[in-house]
N, C-alpha and C. Protein backbone atom coordinates (compact mmCIF):
# COMPACT_ATOMS: atom_id res chain seq x y z
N UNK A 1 20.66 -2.32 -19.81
CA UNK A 1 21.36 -2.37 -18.51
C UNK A 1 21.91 -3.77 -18.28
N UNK A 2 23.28 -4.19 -17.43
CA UNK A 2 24.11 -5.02 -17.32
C UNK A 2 23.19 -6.02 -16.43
N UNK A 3 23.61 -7.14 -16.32
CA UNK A 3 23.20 -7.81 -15.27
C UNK A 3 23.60 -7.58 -13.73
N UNK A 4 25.03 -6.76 -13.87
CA UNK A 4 25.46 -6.59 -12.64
C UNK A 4 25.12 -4.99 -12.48
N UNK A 5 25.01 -4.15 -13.43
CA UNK A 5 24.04 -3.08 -13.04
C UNK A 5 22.37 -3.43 -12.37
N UNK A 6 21.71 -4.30 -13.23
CA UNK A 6 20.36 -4.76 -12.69
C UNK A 6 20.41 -5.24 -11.05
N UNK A 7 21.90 -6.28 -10.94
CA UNK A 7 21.86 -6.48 -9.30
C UNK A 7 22.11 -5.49 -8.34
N UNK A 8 22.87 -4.66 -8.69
CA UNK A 8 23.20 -3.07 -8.00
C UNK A 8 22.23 -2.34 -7.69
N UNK A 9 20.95 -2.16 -8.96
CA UNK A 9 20.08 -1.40 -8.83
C UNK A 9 19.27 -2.09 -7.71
N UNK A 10 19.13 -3.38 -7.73
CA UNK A 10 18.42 -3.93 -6.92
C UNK A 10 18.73 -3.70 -5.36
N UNK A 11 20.01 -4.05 -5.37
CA UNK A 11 20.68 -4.07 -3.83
C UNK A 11 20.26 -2.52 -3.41
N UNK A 12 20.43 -1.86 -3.86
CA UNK A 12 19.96 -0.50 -3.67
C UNK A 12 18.84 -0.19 -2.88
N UNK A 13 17.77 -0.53 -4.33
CA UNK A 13 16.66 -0.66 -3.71
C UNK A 13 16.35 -1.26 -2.04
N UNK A 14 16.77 -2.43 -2.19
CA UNK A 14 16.53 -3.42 -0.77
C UNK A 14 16.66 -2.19 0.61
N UNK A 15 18.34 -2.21 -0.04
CA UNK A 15 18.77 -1.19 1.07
C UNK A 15 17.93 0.11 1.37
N UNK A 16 17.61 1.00 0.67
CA UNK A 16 16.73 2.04 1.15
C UNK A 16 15.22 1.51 1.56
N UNK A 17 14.61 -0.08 1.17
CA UNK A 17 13.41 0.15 1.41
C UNK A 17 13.83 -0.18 2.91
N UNK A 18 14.82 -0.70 3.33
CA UNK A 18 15.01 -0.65 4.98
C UNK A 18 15.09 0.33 6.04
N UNK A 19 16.10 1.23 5.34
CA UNK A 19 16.45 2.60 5.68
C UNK A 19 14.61 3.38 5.54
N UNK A 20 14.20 3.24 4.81
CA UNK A 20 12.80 4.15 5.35
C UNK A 20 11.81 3.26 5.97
N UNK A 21 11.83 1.84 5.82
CA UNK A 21 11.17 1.72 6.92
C UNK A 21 11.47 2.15 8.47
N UNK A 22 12.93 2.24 8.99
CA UNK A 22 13.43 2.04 10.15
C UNK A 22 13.18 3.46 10.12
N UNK A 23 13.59 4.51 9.52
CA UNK A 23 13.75 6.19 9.49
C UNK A 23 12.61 6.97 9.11
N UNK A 24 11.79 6.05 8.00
CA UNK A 24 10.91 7.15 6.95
C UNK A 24 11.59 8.12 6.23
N UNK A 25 10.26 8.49 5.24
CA UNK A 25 11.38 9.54 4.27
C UNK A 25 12.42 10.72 4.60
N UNK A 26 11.74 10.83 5.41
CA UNK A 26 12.45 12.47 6.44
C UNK A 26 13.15 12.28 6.97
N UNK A 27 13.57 11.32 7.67
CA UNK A 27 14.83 10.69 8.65
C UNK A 27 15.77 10.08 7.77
N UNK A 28 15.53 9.50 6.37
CA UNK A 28 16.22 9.28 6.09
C UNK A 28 17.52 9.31 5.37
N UNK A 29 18.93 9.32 5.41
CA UNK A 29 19.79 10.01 4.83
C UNK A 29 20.59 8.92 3.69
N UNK A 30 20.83 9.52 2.29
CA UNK A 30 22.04 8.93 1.49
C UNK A 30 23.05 7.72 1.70
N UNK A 31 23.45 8.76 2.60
CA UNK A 31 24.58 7.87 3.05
C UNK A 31 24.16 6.60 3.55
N UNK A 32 23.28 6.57 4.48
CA UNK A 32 22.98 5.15 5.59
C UNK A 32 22.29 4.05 4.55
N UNK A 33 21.82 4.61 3.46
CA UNK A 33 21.16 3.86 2.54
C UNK A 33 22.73 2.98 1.64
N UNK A 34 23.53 4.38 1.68
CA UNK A 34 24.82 3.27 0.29
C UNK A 34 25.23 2.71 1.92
N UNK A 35 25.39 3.10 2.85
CA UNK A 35 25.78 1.71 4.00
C UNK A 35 25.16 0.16 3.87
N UNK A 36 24.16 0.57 3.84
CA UNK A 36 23.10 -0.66 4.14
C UNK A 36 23.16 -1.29 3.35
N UNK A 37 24.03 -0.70 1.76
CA UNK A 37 23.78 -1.27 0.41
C UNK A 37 25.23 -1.77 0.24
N UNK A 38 26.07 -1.50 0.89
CA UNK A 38 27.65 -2.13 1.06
C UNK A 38 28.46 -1.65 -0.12
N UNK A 39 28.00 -0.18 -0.34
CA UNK A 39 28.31 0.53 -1.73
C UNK A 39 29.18 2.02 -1.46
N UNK A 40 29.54 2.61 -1.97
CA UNK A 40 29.65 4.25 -1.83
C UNK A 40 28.96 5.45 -2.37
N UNK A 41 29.03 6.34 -1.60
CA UNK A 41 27.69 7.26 -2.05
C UNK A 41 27.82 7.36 -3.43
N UNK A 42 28.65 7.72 -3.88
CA UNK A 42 28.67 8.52 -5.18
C UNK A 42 28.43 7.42 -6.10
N UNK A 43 28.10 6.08 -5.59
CA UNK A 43 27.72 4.90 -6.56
C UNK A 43 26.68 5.18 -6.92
N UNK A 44 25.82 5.26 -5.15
CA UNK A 44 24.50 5.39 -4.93
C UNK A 44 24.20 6.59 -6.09
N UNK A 45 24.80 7.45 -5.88
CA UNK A 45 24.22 8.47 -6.64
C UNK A 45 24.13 8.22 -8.36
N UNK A 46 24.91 7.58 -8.38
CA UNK A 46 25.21 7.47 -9.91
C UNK A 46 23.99 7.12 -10.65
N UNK A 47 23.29 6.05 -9.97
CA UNK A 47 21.94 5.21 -10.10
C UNK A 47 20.73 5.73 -9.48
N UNK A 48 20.71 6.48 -8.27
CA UNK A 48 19.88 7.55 -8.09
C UNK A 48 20.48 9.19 -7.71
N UNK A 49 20.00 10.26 -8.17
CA UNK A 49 20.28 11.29 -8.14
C UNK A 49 19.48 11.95 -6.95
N UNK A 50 18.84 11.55 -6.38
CA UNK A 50 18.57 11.93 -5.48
C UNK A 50 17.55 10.96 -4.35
N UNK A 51 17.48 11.67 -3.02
CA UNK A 51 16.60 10.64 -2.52
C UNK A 51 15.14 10.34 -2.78
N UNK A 52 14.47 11.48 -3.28
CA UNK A 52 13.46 11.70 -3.65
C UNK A 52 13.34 10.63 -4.90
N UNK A 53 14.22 10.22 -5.90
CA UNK A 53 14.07 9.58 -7.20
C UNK A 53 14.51 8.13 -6.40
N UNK A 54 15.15 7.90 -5.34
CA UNK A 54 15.48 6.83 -4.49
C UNK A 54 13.73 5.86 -4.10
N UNK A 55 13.29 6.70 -3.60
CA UNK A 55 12.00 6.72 -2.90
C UNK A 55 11.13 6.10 -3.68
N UNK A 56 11.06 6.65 -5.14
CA UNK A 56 10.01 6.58 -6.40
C UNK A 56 9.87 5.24 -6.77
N UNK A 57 11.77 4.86 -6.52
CA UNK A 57 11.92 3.51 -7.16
C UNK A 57 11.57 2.59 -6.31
N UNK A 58 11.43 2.74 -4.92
CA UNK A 58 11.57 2.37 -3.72
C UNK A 58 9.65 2.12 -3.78
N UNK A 59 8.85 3.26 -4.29
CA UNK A 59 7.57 3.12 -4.27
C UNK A 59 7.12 2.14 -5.31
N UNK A 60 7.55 2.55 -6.47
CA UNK A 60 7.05 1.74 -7.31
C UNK A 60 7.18 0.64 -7.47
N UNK A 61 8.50 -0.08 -7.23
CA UNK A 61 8.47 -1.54 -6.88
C UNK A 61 7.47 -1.63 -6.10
N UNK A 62 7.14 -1.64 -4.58
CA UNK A 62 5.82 -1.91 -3.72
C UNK A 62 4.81 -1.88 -4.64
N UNK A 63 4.33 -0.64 -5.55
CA UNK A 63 3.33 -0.81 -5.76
C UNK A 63 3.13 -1.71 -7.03
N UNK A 64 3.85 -1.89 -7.68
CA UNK A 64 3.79 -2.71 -8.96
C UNK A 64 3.67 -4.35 -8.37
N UNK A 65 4.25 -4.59 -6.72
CA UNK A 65 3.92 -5.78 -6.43
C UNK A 65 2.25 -6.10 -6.35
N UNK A 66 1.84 -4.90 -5.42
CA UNK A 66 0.31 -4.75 -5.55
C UNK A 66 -1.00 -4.94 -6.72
N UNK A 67 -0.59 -3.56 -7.26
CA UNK A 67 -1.51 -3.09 -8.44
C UNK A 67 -1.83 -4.20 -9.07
N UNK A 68 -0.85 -4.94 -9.87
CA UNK A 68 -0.97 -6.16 -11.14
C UNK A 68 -2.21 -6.99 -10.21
N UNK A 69 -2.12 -7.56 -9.03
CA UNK A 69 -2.57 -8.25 -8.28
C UNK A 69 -4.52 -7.92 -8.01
N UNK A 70 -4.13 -6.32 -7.54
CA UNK A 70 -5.42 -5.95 -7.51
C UNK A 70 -6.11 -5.62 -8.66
N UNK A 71 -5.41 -5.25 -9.92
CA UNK A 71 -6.07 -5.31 -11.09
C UNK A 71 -7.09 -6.41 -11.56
N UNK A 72 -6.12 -7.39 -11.50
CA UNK A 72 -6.79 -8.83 -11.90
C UNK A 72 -7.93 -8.89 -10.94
N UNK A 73 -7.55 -8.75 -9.68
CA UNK A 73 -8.70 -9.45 -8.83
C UNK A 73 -10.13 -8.11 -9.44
N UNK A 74 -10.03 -6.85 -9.77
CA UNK A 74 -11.48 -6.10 -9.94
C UNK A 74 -11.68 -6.98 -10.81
N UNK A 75 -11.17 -7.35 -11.83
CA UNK A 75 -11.69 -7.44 -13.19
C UNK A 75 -12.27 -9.03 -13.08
N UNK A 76 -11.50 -9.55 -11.94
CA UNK A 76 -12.48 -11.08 -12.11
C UNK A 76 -13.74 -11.13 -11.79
N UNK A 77 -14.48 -12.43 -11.89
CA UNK A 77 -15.90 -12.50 -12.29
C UNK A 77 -16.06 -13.55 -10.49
N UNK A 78 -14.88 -13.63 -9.90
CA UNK A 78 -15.61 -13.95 -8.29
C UNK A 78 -16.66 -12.77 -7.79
N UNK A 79 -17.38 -13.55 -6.81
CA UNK A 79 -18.29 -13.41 -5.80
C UNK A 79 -18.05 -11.99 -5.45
N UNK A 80 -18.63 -10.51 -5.15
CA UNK A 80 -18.48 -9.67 -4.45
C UNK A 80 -17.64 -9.65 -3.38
N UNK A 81 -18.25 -10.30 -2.26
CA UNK A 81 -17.75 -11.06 -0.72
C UNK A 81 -16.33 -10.97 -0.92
N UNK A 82 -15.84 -12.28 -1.49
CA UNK A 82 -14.86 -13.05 -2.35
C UNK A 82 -13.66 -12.11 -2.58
N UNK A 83 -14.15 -11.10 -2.99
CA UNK A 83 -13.45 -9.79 -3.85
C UNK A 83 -12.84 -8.91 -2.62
N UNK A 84 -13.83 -9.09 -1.56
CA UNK A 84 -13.93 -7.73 -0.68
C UNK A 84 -12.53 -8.10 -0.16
N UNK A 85 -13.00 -9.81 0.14
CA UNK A 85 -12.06 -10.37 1.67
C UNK A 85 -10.54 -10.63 0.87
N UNK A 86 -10.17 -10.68 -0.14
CA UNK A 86 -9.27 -10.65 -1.13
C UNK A 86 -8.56 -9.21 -0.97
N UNK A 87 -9.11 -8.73 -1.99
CA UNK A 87 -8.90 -7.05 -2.00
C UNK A 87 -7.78 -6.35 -0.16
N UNK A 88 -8.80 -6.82 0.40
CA UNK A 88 -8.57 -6.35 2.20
C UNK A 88 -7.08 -6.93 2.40
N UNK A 89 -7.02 -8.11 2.11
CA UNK A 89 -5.71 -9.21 2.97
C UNK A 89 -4.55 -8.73 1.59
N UNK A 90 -4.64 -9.10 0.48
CA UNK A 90 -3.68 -8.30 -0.46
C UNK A 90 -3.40 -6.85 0.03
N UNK A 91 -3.92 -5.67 0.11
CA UNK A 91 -3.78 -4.69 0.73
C UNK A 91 -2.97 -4.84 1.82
N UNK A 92 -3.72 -5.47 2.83
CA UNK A 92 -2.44 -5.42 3.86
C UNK A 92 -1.50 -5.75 3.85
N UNK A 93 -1.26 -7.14 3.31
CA UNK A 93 -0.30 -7.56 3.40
C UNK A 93 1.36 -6.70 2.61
N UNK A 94 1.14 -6.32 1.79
CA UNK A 94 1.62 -5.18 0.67
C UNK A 94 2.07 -4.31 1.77
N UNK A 95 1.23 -3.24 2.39
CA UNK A 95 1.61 -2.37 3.72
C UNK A 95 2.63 -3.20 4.60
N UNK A 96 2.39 -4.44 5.29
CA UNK A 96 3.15 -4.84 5.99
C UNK A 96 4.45 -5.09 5.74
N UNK A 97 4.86 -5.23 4.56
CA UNK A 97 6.33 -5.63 4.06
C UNK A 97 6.38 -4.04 3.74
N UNK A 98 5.71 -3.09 3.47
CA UNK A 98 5.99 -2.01 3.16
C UNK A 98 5.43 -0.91 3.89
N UNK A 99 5.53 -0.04 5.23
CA UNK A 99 4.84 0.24 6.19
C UNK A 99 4.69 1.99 6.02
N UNK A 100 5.72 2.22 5.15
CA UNK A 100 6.13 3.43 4.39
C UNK A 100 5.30 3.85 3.75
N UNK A 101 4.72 3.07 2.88
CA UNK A 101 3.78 3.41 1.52
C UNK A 101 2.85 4.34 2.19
N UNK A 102 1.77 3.96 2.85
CA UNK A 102 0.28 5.08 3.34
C UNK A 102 0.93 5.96 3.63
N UNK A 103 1.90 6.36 4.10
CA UNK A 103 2.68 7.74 4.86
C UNK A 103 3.33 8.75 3.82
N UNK A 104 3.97 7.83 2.75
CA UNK A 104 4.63 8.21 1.15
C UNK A 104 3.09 9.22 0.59
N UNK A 105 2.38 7.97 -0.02
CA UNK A 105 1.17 8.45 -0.40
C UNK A 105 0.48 9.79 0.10
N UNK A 106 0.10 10.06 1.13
CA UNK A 106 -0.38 10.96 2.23
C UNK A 106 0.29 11.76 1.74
N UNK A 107 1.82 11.77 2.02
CA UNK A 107 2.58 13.13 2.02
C UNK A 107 2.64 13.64 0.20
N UNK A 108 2.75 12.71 -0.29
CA UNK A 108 2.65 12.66 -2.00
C UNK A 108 1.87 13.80 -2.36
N UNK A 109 0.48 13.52 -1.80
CA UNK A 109 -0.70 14.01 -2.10
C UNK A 109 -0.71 15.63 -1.83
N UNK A 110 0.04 15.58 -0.83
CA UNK A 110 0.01 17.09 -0.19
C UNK A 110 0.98 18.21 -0.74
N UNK A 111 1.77 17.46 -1.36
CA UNK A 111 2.79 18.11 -2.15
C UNK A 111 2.96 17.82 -3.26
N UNK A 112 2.56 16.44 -4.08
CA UNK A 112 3.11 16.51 -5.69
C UNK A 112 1.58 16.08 -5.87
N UNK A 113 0.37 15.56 -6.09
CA UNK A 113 -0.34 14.90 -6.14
C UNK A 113 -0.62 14.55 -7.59
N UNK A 114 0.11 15.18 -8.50
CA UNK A 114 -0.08 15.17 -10.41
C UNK A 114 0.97 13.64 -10.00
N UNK A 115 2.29 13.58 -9.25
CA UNK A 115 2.77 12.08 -9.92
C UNK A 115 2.42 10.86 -8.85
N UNK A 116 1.53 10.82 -7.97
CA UNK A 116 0.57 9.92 -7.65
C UNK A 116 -0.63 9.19 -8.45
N UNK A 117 -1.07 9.92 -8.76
CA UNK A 117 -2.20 10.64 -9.90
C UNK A 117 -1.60 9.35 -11.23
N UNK A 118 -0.52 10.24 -11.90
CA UNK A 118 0.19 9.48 -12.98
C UNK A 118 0.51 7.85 -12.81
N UNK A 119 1.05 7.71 -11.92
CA UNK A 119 1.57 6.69 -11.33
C UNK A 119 0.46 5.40 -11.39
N UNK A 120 -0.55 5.98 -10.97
CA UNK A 120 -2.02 5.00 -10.41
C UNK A 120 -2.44 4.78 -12.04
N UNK A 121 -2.62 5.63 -12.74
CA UNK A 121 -3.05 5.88 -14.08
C UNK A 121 -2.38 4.88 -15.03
N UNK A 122 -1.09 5.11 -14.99
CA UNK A 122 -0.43 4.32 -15.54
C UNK A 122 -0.56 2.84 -15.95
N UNK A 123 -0.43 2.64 -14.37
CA UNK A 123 -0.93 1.32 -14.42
C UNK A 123 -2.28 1.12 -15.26
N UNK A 124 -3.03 1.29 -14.74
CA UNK A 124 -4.40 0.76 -15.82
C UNK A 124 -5.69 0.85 -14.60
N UNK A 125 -5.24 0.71 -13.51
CA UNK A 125 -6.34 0.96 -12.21
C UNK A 125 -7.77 1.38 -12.84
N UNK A 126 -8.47 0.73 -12.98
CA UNK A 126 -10.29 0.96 -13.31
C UNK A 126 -11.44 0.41 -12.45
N UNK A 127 -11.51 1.02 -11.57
CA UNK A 127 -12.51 0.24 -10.88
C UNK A 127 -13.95 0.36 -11.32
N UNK A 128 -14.39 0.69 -12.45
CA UNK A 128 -15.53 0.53 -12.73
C UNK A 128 -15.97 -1.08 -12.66
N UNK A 129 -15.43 -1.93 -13.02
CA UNK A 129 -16.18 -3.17 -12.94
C UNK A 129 -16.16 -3.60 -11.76
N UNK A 130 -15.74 -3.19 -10.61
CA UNK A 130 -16.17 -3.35 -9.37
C UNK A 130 -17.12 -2.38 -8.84
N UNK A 131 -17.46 -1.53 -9.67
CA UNK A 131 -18.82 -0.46 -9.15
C UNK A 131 -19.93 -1.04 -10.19
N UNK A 132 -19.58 -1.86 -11.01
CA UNK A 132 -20.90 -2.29 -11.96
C UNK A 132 -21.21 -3.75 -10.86
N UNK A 133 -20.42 -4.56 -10.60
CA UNK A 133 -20.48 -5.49 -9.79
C UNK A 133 -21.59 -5.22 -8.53
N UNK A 134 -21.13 -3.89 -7.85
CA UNK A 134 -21.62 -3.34 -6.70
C UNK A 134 -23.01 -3.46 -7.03
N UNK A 135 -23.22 -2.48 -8.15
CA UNK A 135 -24.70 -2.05 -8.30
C UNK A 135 -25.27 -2.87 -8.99
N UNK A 136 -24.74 -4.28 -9.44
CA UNK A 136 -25.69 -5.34 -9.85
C UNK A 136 -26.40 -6.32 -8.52
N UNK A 137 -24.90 -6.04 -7.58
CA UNK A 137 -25.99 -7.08 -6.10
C UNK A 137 -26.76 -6.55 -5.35
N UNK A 138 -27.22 -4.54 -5.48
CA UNK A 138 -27.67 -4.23 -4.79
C UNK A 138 -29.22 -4.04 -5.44
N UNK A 139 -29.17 -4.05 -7.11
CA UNK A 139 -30.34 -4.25 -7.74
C UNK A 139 -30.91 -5.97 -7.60
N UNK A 140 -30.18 -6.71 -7.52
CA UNK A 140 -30.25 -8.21 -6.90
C UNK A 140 -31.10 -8.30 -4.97
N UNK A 141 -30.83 -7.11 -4.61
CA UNK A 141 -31.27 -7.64 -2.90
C UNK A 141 -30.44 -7.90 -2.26
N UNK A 142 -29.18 -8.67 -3.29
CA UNK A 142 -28.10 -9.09 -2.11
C UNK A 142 -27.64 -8.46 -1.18
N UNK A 143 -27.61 -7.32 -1.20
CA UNK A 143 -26.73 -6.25 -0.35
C UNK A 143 -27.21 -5.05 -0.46
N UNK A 144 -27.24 -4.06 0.77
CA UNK A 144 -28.07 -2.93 0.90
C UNK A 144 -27.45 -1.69 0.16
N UNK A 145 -28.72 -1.29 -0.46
CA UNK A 145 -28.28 -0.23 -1.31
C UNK A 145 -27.14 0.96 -0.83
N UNK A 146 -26.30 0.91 -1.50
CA UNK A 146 -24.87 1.89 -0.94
C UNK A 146 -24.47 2.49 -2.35
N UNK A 147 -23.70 3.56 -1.98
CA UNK A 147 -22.90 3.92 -3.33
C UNK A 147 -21.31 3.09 -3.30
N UNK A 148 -21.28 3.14 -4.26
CA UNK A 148 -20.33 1.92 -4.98
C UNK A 148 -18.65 3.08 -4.46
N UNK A 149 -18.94 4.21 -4.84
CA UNK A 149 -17.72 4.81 -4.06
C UNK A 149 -17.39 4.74 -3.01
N UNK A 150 -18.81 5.38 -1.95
CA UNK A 150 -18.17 5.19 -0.98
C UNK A 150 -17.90 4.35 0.16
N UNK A 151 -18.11 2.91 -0.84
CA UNK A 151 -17.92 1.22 -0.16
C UNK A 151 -15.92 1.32 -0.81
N UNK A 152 -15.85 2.27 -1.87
CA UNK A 152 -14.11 1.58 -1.97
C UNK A 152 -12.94 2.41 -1.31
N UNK A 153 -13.87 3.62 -0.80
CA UNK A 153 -13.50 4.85 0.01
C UNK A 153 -13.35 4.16 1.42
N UNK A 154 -13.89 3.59 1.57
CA UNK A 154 -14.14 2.73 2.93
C UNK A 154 -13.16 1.85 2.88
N UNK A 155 -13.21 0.99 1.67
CA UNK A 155 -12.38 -0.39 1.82
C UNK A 155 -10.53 0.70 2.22
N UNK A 156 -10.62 1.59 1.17
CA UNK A 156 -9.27 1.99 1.20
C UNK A 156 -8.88 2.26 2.95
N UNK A 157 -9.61 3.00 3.17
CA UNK A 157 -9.20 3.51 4.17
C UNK A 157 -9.13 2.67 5.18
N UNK A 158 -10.09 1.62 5.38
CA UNK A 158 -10.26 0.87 6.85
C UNK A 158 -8.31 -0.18 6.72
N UNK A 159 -8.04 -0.05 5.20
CA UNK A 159 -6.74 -0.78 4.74
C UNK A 159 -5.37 -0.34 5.35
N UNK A 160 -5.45 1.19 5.33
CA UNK A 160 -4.39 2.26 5.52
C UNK A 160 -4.61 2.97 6.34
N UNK A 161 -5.36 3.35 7.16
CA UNK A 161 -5.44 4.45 8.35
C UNK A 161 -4.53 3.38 9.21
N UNK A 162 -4.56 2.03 9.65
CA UNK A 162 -3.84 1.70 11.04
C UNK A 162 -2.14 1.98 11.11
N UNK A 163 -2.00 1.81 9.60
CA UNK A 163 -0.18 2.28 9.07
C UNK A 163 -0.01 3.40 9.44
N UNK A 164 -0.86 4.27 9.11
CA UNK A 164 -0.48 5.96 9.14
C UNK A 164 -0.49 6.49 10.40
N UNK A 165 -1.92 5.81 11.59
CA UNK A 165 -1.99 6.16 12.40
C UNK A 165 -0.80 5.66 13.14
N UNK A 166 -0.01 4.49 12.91
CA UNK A 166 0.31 3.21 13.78
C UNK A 166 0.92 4.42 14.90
N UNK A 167 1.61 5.50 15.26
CA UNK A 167 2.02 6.11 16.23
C UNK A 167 1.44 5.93 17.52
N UNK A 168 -0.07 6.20 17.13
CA UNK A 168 -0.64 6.49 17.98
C UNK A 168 -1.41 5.18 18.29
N UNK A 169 -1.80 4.34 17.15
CA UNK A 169 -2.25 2.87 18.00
C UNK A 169 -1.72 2.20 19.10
N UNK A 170 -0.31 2.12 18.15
CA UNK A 170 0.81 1.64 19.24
C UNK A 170 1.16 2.04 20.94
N UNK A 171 1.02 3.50 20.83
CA UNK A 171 1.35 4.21 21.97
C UNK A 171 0.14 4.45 22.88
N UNK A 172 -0.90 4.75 22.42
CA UNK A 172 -1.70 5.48 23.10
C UNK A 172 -2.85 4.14 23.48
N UNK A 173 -3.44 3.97 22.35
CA UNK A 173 -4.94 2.83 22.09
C UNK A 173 -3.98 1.39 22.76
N UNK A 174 -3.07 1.20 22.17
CA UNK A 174 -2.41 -0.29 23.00
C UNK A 174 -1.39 0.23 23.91
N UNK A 175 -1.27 1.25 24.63
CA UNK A 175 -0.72 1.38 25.67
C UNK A 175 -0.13 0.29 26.73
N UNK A 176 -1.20 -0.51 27.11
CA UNK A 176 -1.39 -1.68 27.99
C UNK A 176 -1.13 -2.82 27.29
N UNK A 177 -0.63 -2.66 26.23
CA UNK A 177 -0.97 -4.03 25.19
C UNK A 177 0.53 -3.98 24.77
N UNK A 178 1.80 -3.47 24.86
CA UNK A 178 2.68 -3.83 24.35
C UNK A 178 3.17 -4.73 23.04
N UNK A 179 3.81 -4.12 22.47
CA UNK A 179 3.95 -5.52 21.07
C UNK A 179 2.42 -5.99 20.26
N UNK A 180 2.14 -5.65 20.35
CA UNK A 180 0.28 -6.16 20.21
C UNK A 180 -0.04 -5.87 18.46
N UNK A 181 0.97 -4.42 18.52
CA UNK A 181 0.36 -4.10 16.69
C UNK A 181 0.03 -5.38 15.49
N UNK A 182 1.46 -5.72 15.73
CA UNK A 182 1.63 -7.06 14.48
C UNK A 182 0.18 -8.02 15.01
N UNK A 183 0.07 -8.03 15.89
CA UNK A 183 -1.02 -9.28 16.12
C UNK A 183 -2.15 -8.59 15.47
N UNK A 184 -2.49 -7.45 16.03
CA UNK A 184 -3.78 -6.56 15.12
C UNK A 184 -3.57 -6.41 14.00
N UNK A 185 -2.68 -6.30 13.23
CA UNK A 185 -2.49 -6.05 11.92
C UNK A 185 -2.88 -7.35 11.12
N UNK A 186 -2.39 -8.34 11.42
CA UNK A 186 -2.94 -9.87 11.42
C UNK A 186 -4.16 -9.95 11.58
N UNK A 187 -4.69 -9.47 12.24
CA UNK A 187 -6.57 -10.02 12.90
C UNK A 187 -7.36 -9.14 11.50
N UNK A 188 -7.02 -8.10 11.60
CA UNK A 188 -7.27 -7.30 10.52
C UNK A 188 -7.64 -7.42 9.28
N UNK A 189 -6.71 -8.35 8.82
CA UNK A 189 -6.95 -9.27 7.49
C UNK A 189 -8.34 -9.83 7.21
N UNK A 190 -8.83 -10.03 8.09
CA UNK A 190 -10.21 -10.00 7.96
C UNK A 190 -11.62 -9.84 8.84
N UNK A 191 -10.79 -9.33 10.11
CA UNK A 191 -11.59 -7.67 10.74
C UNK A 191 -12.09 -7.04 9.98
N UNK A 192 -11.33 -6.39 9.33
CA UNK A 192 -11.69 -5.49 8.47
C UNK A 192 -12.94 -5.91 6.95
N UNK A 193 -12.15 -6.79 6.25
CA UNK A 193 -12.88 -6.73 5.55
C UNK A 193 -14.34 -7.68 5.71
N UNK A 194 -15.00 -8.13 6.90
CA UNK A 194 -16.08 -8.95 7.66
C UNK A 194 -16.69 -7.84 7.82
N UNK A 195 -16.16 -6.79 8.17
CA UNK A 195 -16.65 -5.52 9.03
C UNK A 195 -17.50 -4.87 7.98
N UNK A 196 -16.94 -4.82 6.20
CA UNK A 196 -17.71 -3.92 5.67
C UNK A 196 -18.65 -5.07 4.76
N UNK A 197 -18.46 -6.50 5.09
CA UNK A 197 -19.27 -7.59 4.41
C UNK A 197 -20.57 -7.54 5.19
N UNK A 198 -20.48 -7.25 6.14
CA UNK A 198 -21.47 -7.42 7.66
C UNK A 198 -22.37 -6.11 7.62
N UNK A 199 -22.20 -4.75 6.75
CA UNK A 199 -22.32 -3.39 6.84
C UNK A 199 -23.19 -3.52 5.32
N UNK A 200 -23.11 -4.52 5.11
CA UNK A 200 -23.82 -4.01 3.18
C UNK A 200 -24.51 -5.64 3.05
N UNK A 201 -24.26 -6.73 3.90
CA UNK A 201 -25.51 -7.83 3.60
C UNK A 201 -26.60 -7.71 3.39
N UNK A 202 -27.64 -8.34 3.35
CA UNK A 202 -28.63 -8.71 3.89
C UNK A 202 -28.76 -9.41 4.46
């Protein structure tokens, strides 16, 4: 591929990851994406065939920013703790430039869940050495005996439920709080992951 194909593909990209943040996948249409991209549809199309293969590319960049990141960090030889409060703030931060992803995922699951599945695989994702890690500090004393799953079942989720929910944080839970999300989403960074350091000490 050209260099000025590689910048096209890119501009592309940019452009739709805007268009679904502002719309999401369902709101979002073709066209407003080759707008945003200062292109014409049938360009757009040329390079993606559809929005669905738009999306993929749109996902996998996000997640390839992630994954490499969180790979390294299971496999390093830091502190548990270290790992947790790491793990937590990478996570979010990833969601925040990308607010789409937990909602992508979710819906992924419910309808294709074999190329989620693939996708994660691909990469190399192994968290066993963060479940051997687990069950070495809890044979240590350091930390109260838990299963090693469902501490990453936890981590995931306490990461991604506020994205998915955000409708209803926003509207309902900060009602009175206007504008407030971004600040929580911020505090979070290590709210969250204190919350499950504080839940498995001694």
């Amino acid at each position: 591929m050209s260099e000025k194909d590689l910048n096209t593909e890119q501009k592309i990209l940019e452009a739709a990851r805007v268009v679904f943040i502002e719309k999401g996948f369902e709101g979002a249409r073709m066209q407003e994406i080759a707008d945003e991209a200062g292109i014409n549809k049938a360009l757009l199309h040329y390079y993606y065939r559809s929005k669905d293969k738009l999306f993929e590319g749109v996902f996998r960049d996000a997640f390839f920013e992630l994954v490499p990141h969180i790979v390294q960090l299971i496999k390093s030889d830091i502190p548990l703790f270290d790992k947790i409060e790491t793990f937590v703030r990478e996570y979010i931060i990833v969601f925040q430039k990308n607010p789409y992803i937990p909602g992508f995922i979710l819906h992924e699951l419910s309808r294709n869940p074999g190329r989620i599945v693939t996708m994660i695989s691909d990469i190399g994702v192994d968290p066993q050495v963060f479940i051997d890690q687990v069950e070495q500090e809890v044979n240590k004393g350091t930390i109260h005996p838990i299963n090693p799953y469902q501490l990453i079942v936890n981590m995931l989720a306490l990461c991604i439920f506020p994205f998915v929910a955000s409708p209803i944080i926003k509207n309902i839970i900060f009602s009175k709080k206007p504008g407030y999300f971004d600040q929580f989403i911020e505090e979070r960074k290590t709210e969250a992951s204190q919350f499950i350091i504080n839940a498995i000490k001694k």
